[in-house]
N, C-alpha and C. Protein backbone atom coordinates (compact mmCIF):
# COMPACT_ATOMS: atom_id res chain seq x y z
N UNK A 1 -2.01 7.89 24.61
CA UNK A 1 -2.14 9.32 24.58
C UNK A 1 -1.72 9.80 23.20
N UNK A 2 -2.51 10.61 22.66
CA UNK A 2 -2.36 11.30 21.29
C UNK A 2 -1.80 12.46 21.36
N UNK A 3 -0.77 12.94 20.57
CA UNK A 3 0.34 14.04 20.96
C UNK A 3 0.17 14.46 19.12
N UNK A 4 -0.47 15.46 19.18
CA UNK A 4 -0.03 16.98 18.05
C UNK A 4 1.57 16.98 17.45
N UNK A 5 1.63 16.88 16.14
CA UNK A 5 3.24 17.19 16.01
C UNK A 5 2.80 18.67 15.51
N UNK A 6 3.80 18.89 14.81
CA UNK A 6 3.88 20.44 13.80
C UNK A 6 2.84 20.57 12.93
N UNK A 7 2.12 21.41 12.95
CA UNK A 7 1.03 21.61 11.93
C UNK A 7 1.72 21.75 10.75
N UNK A 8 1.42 21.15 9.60
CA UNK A 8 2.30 21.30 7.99
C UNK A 8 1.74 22.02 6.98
N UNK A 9 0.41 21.95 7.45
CA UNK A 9 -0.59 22.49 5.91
C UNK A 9 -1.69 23.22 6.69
N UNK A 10 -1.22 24.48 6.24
CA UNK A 10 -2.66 25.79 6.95
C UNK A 10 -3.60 25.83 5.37
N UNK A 11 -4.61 25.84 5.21
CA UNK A 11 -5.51 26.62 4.83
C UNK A 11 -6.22 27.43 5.35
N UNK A 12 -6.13 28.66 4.50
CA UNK A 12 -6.94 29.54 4.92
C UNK A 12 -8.36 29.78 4.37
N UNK A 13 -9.75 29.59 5.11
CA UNK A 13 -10.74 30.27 4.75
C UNK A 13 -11.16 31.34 5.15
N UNK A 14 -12.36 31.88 4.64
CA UNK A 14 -12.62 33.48 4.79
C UNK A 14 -13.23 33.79 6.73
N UNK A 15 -13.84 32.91 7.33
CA UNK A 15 -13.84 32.75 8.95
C UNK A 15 -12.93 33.15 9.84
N UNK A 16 -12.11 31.74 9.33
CA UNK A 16 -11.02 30.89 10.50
C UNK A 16 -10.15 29.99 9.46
N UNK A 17 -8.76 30.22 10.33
CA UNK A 17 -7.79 29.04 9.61
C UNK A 17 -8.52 27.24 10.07
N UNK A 18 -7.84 26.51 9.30
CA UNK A 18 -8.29 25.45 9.22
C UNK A 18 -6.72 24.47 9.30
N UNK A 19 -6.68 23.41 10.27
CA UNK A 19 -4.60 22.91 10.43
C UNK A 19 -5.47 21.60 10.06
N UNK A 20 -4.56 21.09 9.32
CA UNK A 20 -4.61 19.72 9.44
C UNK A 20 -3.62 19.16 10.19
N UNK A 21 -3.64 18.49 10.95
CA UNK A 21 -2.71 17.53 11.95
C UNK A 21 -2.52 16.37 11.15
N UNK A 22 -1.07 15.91 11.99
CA UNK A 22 -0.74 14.44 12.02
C UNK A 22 -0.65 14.40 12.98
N UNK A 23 -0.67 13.14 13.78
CA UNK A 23 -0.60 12.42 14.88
C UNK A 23 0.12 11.47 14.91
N UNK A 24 0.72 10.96 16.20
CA UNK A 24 1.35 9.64 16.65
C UNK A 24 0.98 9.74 18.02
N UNK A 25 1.04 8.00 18.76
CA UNK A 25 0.96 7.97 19.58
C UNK A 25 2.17 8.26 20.46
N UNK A 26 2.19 8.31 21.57
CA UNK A 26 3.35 8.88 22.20
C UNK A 26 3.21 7.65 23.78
N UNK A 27 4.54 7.19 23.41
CA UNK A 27 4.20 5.95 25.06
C UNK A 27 5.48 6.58 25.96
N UNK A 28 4.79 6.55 26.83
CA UNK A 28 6.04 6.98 27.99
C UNK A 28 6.14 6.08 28.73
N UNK A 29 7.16 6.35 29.72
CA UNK A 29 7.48 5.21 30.74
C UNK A 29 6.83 5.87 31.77
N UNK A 30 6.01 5.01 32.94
CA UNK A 30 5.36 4.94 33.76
C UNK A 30 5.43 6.41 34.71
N UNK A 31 6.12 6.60 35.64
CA UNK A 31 6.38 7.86 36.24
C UNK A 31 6.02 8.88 34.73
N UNK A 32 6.68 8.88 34.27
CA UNK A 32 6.24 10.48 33.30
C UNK A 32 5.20 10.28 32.36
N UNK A 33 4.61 9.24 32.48
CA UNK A 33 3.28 8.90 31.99
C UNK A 33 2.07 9.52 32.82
N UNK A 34 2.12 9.51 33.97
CA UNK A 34 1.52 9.67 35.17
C UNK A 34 1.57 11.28 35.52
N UNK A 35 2.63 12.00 35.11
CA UNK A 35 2.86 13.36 35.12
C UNK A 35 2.13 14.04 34.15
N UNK A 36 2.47 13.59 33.04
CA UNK A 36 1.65 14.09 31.81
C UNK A 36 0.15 13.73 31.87
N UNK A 37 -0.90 12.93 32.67
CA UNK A 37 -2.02 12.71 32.80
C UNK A 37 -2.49 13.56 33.91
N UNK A 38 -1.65 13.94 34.88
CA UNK A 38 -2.12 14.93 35.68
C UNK A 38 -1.89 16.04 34.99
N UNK A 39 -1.16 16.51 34.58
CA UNK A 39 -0.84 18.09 33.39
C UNK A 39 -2.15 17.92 32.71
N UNK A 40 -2.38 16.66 32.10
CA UNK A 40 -3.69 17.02 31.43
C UNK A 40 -5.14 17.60 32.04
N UNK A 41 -5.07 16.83 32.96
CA UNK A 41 -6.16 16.56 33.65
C UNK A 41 -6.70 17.86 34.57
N UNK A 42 -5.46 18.21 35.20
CA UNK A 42 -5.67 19.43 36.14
C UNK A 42 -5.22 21.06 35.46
N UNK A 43 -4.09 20.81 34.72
CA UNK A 43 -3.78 22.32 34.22
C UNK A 43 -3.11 22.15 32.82
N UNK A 44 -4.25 21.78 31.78
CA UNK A 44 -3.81 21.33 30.11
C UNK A 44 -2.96 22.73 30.01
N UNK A 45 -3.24 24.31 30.04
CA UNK A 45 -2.42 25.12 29.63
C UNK A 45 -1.19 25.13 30.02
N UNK A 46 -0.66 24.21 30.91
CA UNK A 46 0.82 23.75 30.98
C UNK A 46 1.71 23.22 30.58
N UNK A 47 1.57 22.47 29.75
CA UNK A 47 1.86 21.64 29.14
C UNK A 47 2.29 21.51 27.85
N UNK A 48 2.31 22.99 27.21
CA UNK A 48 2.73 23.61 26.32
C UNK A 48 4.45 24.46 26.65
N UNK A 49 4.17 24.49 28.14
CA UNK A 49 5.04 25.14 28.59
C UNK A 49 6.39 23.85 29.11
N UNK A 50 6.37 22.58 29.43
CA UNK A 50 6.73 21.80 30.62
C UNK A 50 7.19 20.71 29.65
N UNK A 51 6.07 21.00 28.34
CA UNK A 51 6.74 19.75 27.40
C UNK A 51 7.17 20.10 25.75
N UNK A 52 8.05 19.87 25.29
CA UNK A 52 8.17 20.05 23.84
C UNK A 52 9.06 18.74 23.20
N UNK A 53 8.54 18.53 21.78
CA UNK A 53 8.51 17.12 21.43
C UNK A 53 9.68 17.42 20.07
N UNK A 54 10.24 16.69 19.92
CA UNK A 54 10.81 17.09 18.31
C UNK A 54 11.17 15.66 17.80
N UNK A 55 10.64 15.75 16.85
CA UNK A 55 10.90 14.79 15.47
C UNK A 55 11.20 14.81 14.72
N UNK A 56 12.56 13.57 14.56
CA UNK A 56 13.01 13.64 13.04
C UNK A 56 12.81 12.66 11.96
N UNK A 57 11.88 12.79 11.24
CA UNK A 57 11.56 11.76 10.24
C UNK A 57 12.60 10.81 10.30
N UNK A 58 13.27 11.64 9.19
CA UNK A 58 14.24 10.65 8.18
C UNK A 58 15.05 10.03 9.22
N UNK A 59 15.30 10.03 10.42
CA UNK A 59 16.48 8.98 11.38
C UNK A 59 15.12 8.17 11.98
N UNK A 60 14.18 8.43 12.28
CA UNK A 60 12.98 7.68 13.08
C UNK A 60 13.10 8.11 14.32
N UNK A 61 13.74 9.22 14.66
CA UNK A 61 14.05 9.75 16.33
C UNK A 61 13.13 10.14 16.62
N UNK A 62 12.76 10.06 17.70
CA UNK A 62 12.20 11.14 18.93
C UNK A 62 13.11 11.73 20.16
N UNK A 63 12.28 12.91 20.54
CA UNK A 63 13.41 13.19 21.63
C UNK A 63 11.84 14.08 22.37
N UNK A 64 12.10 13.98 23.95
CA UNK A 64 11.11 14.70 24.50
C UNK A 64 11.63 15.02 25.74
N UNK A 65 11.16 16.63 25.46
CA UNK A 65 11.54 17.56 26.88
C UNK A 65 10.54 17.31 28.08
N UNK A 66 10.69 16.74 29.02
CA UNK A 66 9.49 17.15 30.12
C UNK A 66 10.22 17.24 31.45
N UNK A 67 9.65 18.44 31.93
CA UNK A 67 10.29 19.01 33.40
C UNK A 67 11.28 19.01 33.54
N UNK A 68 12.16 19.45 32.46
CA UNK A 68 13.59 19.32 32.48
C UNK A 68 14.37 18.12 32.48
N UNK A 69 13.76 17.24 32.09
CA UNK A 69 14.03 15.79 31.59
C UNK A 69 14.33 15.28 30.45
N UNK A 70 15.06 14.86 29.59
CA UNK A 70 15.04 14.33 28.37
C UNK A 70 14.72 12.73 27.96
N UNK A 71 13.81 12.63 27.18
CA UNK A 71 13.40 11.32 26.96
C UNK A 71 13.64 10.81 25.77
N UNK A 72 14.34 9.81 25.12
CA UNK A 72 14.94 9.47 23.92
C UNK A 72 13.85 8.15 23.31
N UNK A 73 13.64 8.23 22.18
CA UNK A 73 12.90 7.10 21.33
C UNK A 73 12.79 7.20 20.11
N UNK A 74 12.38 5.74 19.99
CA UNK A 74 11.96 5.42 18.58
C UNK A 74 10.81 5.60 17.85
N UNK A 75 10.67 6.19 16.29
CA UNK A 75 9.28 6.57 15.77
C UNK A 75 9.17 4.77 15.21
N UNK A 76 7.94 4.20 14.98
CA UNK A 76 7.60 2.85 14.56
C UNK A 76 6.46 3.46 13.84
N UNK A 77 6.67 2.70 12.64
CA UNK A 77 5.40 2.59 11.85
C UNK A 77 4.46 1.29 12.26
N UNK A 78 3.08 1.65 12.55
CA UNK A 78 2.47 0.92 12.95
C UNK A 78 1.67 -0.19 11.76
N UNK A 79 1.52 -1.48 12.10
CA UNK A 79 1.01 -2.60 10.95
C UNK A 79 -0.71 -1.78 10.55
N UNK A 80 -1.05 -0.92 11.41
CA UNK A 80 -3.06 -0.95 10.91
C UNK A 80 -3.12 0.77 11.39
N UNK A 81 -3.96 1.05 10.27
CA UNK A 81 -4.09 2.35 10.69
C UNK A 81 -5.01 3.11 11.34
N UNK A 82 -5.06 3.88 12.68
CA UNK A 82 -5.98 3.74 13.36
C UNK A 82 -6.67 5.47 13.20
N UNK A 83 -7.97 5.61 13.33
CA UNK A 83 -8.43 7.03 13.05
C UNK A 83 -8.69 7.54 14.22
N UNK A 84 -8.13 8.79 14.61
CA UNK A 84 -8.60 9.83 14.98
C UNK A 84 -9.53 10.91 15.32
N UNK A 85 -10.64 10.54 15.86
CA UNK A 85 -11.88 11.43 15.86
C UNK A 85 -11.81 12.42 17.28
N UNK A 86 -12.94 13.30 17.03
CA UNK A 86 -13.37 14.38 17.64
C UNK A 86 -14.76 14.98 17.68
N UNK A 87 -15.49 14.71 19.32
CA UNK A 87 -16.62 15.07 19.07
C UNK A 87 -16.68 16.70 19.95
N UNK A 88 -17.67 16.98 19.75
CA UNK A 88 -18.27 18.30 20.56
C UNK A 88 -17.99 19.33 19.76
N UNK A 89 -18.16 19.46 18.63
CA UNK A 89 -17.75 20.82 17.53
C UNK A 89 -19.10 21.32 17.43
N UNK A 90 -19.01 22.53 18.12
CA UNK A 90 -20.10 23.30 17.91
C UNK A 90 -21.40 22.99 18.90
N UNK A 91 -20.80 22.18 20.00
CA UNK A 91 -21.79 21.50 20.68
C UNK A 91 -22.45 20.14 20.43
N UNK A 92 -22.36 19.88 19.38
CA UNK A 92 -23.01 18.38 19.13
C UNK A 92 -22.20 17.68 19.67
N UNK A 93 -22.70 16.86 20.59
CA UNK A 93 -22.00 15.34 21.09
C UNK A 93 -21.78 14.28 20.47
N UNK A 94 -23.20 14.26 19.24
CA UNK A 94 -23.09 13.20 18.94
C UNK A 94 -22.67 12.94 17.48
N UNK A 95 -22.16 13.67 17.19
CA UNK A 95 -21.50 13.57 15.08
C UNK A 95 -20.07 13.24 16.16
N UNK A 96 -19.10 12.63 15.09
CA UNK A 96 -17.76 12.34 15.16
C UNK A 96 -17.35 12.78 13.92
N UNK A 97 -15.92 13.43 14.25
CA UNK A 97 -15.68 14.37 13.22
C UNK A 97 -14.21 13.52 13.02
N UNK A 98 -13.83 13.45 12.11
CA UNK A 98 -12.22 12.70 11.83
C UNK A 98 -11.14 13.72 11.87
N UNK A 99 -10.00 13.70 12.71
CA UNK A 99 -8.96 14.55 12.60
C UNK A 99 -7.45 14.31 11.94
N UNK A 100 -7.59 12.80 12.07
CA UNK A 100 -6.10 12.41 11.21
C UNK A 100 -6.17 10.73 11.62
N UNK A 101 -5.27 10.26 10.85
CA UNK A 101 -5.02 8.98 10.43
C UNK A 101 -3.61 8.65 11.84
N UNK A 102 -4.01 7.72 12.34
CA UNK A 102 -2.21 7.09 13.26
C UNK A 102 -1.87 6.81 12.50
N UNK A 103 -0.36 6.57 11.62
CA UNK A 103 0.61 5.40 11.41
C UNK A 103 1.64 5.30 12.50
N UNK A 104 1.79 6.00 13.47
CA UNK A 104 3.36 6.05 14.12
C UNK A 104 3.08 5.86 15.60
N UNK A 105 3.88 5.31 16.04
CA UNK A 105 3.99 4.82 17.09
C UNK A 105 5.42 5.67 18.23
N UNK A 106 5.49 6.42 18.81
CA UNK A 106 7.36 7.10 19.50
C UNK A 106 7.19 6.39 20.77
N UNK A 107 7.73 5.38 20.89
CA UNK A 107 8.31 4.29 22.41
C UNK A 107 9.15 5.42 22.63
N UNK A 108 9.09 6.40 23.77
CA UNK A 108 10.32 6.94 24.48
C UNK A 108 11.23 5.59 25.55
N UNK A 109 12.32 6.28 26.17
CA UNK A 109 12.35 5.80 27.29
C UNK A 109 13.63 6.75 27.79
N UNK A 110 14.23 6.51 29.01
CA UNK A 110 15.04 7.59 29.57
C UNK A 110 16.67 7.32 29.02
N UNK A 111 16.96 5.98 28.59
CA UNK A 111 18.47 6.52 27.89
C UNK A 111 18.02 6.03 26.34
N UNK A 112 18.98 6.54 25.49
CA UNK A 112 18.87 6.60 24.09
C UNK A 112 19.57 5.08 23.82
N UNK A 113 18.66 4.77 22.88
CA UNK A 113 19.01 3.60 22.16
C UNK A 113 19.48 3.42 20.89
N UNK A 114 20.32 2.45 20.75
CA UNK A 114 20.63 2.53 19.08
C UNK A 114 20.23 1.60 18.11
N UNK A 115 19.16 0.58 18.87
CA UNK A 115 18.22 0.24 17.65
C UNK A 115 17.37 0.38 17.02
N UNK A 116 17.53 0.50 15.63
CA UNK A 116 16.30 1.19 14.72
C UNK A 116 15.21 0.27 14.76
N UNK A 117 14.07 0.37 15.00
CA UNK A 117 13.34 -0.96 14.70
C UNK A 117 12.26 -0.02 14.03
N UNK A 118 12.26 0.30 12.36
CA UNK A 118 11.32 0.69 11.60
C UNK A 118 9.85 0.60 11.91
N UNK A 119 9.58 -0.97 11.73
CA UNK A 119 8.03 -0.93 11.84
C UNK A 119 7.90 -1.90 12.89
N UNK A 120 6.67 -2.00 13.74
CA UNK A 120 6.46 -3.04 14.88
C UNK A 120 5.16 -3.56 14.12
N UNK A 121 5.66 -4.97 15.02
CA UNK A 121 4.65 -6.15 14.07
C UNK A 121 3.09 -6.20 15.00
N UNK A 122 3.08 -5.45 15.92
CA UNK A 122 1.78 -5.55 16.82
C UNK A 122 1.57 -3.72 17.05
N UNK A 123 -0.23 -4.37 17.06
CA UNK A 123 -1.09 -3.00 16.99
C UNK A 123 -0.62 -2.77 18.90
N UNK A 124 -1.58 -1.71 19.33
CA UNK A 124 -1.41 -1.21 20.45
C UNK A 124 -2.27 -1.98 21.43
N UNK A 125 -2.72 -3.06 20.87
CA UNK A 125 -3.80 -3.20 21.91
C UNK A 125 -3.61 -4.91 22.36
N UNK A 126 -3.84 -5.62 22.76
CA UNK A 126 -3.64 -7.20 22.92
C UNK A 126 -4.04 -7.74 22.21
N UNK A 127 -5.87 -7.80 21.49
CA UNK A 127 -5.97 -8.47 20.28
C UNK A 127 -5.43 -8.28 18.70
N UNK A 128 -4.22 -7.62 18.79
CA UNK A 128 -3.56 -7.00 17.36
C UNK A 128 -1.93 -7.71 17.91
N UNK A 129 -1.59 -8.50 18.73
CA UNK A 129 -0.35 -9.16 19.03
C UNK A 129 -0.15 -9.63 17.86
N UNK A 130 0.71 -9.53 17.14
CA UNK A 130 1.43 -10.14 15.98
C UNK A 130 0.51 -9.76 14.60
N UNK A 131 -0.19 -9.18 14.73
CA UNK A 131 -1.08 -9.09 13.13
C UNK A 131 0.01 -9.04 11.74
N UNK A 132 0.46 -8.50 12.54
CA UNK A 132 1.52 -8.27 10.64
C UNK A 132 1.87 -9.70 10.06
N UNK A 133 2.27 -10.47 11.17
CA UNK A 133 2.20 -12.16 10.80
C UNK A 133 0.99 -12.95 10.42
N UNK A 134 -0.13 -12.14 11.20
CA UNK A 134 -1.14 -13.21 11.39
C UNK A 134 -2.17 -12.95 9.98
N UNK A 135 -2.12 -11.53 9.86
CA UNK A 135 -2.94 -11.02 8.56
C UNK A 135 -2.59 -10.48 7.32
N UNK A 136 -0.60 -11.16 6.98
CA UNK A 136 -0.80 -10.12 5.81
C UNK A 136 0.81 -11.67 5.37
N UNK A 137 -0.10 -13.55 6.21
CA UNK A 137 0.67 -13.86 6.05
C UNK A 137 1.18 -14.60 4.58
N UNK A 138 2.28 -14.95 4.25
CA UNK A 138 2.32 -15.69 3.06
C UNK A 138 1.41 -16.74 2.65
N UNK A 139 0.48 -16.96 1.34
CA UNK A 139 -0.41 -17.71 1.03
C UNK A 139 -0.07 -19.11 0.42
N UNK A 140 1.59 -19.42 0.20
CA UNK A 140 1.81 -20.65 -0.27
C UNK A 140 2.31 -21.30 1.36
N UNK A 141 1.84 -22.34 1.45
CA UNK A 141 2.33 -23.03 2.78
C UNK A 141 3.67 -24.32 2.35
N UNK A 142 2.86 -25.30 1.14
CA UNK A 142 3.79 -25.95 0.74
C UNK A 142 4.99 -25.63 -0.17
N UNK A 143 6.35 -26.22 0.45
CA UNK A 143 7.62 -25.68 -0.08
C UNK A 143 7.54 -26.36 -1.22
N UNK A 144 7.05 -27.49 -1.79
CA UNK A 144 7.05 -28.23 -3.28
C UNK A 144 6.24 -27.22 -4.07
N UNK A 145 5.11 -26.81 -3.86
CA UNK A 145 4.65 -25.99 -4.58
C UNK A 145 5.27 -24.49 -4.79
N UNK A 146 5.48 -23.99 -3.54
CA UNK A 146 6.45 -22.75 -3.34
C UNK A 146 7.15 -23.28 -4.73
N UNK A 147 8.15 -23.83 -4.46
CA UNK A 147 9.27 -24.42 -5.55
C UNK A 147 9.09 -24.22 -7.04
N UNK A 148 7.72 -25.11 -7.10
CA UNK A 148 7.20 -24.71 -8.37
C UNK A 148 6.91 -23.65 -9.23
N UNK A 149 6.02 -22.97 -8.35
CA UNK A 149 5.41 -21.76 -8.73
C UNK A 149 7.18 -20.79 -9.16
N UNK A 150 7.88 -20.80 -8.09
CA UNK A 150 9.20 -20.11 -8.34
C UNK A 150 9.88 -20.97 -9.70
N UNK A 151 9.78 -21.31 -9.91
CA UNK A 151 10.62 -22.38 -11.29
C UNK A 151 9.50 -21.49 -12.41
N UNK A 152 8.36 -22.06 -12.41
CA UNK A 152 7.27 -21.28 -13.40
C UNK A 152 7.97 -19.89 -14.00
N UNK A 153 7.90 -19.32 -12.71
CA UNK A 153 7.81 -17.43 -12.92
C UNK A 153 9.23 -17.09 -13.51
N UNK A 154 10.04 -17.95 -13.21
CA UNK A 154 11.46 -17.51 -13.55
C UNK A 154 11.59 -18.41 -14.95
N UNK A 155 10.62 -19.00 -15.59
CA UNK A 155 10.72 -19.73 -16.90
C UNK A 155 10.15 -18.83 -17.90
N UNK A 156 9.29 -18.43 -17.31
CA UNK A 156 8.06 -16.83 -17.67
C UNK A 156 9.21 -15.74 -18.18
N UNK A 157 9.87 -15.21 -16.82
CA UNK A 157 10.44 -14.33 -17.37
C UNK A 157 11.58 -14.25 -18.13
N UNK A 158 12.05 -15.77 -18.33
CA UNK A 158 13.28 -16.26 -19.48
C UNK A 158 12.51 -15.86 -20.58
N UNK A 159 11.37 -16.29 -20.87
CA UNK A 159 10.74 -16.54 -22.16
C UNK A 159 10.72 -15.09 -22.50
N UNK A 160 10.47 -14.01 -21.66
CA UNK A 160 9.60 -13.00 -22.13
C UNK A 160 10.85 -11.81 -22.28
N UNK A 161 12.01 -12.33 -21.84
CA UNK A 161 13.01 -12.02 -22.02
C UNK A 161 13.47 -12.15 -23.60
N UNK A 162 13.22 -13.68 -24.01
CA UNK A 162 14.21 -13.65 -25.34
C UNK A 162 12.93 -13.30 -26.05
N UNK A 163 11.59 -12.96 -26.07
CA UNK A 163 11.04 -12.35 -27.12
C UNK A 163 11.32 -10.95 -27.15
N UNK A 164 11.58 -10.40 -26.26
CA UNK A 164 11.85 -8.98 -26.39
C UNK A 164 13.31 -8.66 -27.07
N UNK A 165 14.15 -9.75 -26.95
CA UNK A 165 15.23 -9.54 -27.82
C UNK A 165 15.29 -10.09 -28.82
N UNK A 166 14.46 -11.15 -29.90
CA UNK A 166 14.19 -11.41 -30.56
C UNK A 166 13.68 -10.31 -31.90
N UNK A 167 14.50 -10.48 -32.87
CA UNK A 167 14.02 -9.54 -34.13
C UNK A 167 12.34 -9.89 -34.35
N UNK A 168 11.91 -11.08 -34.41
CA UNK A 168 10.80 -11.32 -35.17
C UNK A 168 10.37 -12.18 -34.42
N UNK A 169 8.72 -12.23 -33.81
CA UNK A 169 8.72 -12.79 -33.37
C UNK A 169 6.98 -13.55 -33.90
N UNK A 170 6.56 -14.83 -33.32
CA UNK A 170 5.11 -14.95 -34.56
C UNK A 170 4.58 -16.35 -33.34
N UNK A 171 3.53 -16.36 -33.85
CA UNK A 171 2.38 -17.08 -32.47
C UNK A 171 1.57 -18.13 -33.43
N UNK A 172 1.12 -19.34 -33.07
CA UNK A 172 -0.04 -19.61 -33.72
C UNK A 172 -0.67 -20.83 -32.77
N UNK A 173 -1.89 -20.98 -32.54
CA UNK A 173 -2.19 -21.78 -31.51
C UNK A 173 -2.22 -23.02 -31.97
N UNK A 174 -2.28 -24.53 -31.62
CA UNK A 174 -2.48 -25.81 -31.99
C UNK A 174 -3.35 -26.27 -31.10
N UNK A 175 -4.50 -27.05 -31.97
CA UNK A 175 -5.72 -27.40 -31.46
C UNK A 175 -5.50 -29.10 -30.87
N UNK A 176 -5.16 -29.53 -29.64
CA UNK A 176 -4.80 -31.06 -29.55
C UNK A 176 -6.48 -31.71 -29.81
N UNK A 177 -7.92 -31.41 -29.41
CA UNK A 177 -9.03 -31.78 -29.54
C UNK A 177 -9.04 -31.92 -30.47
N UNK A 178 -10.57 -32.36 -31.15
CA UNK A 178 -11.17 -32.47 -32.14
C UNK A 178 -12.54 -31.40 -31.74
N UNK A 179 -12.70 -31.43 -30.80
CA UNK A 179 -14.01 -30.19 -30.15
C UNK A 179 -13.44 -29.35 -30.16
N UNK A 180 -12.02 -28.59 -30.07
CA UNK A 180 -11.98 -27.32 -30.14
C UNK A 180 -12.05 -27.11 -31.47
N UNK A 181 -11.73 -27.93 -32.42
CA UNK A 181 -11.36 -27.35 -33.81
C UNK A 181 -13.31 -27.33 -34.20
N UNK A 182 -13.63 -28.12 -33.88
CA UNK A 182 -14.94 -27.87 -34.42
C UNK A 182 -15.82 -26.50 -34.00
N UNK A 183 -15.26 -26.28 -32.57
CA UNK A 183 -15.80 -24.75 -31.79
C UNK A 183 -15.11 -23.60 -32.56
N UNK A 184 -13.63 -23.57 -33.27
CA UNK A 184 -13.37 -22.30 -33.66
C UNK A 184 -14.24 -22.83 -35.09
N UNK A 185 -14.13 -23.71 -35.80
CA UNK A 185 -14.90 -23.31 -37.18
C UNK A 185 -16.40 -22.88 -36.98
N UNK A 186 -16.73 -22.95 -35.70
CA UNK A 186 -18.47 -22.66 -36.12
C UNK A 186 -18.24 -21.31 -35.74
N UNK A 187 -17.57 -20.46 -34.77
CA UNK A 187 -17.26 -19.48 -34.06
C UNK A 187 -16.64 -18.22 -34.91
């Protein structure tokens, strides 16, 4: 279920205002999952009234009012970003119109927890179980090479170190062939 936060940015045109939304998904626990799908379903103008949501960025909180209930959770940044559409504007069924980007994920549940868990490593759906591992995983497998490559980069940045503190510094290439020297003289 897709839940509206605070509208942030009105433009105004000469018509009608124009909101851009953000979105997150919003997971509830079962019973008040089930409440909020009937609110939808049978009397949406309620639901303005029965529920109010507040978020605080910077801690990653959620907190949600419903039927005089309080529901405590965590905001998660999600590994893939999922879009938001909207059809029937103006009657057309069939254009899809984009309304906002997911990154966030608010797991409520009924007592408050005190672990932060920033980002979750799985999308919302079963074939996205672990993606953050599976698609964004490290490309060296072997630890000898790992090793290497780390010895390299940290020899790199010795070097590039003492030229920058170096007063004077001067380059000249050495040809070990006999074909290269013949390629720069014709060149």
């Amino acid at each position: 279920m897709n839940q509206n936060s605070v509208n942030k940015n009105k433009t105004h045109s000469k018509s009608n205002e124009i909101y851009i939304e953000e979105q997150f998904i919003l997971r509830l626990p079962v019973e008040e999952a089930r409440q909020v799908r009937s609110m939808l379903h049978f009397k949406p103008e309620k639901i303005k009234k029965c529920m109010k949501i507040s978020v605080d960025p910077v801690d990653n909180k959620v907190a949600v009012d419903l039927n005089h209930k309080r529901l405590f959770g965590n905001l998660q940044k999600l590994p893939t970003i999922i879009e938001s559409q909207k059809t029937n504007i103006d009657n057309n069924k069939s254009l899809l119109y984009k309304t906002a980007d997911i990154c966030y994920l608010a797991d409520c549940s009924c007592e408050e927890s005190s672990k932060k868990k920033a980002e979750t490593p799985h999308g919302i759906c079963p074939p996205l179980k672990n993606v953050k591992t599976k698609r964004f995983r490290k490309t060296l497998s072997n630890k000898e090479s790992a090793f290497e490559t780390e010895s390299i980069s940290k020899e790199l940045y010795h070097l590039l170190r003492a030229d920058l503190e170096a007063c004077y510094t001067r380059f000249e290439i050495i040809y070990t062939d006999d074909i290269s020297k013949d390629i720069c003289k014709k060149g």
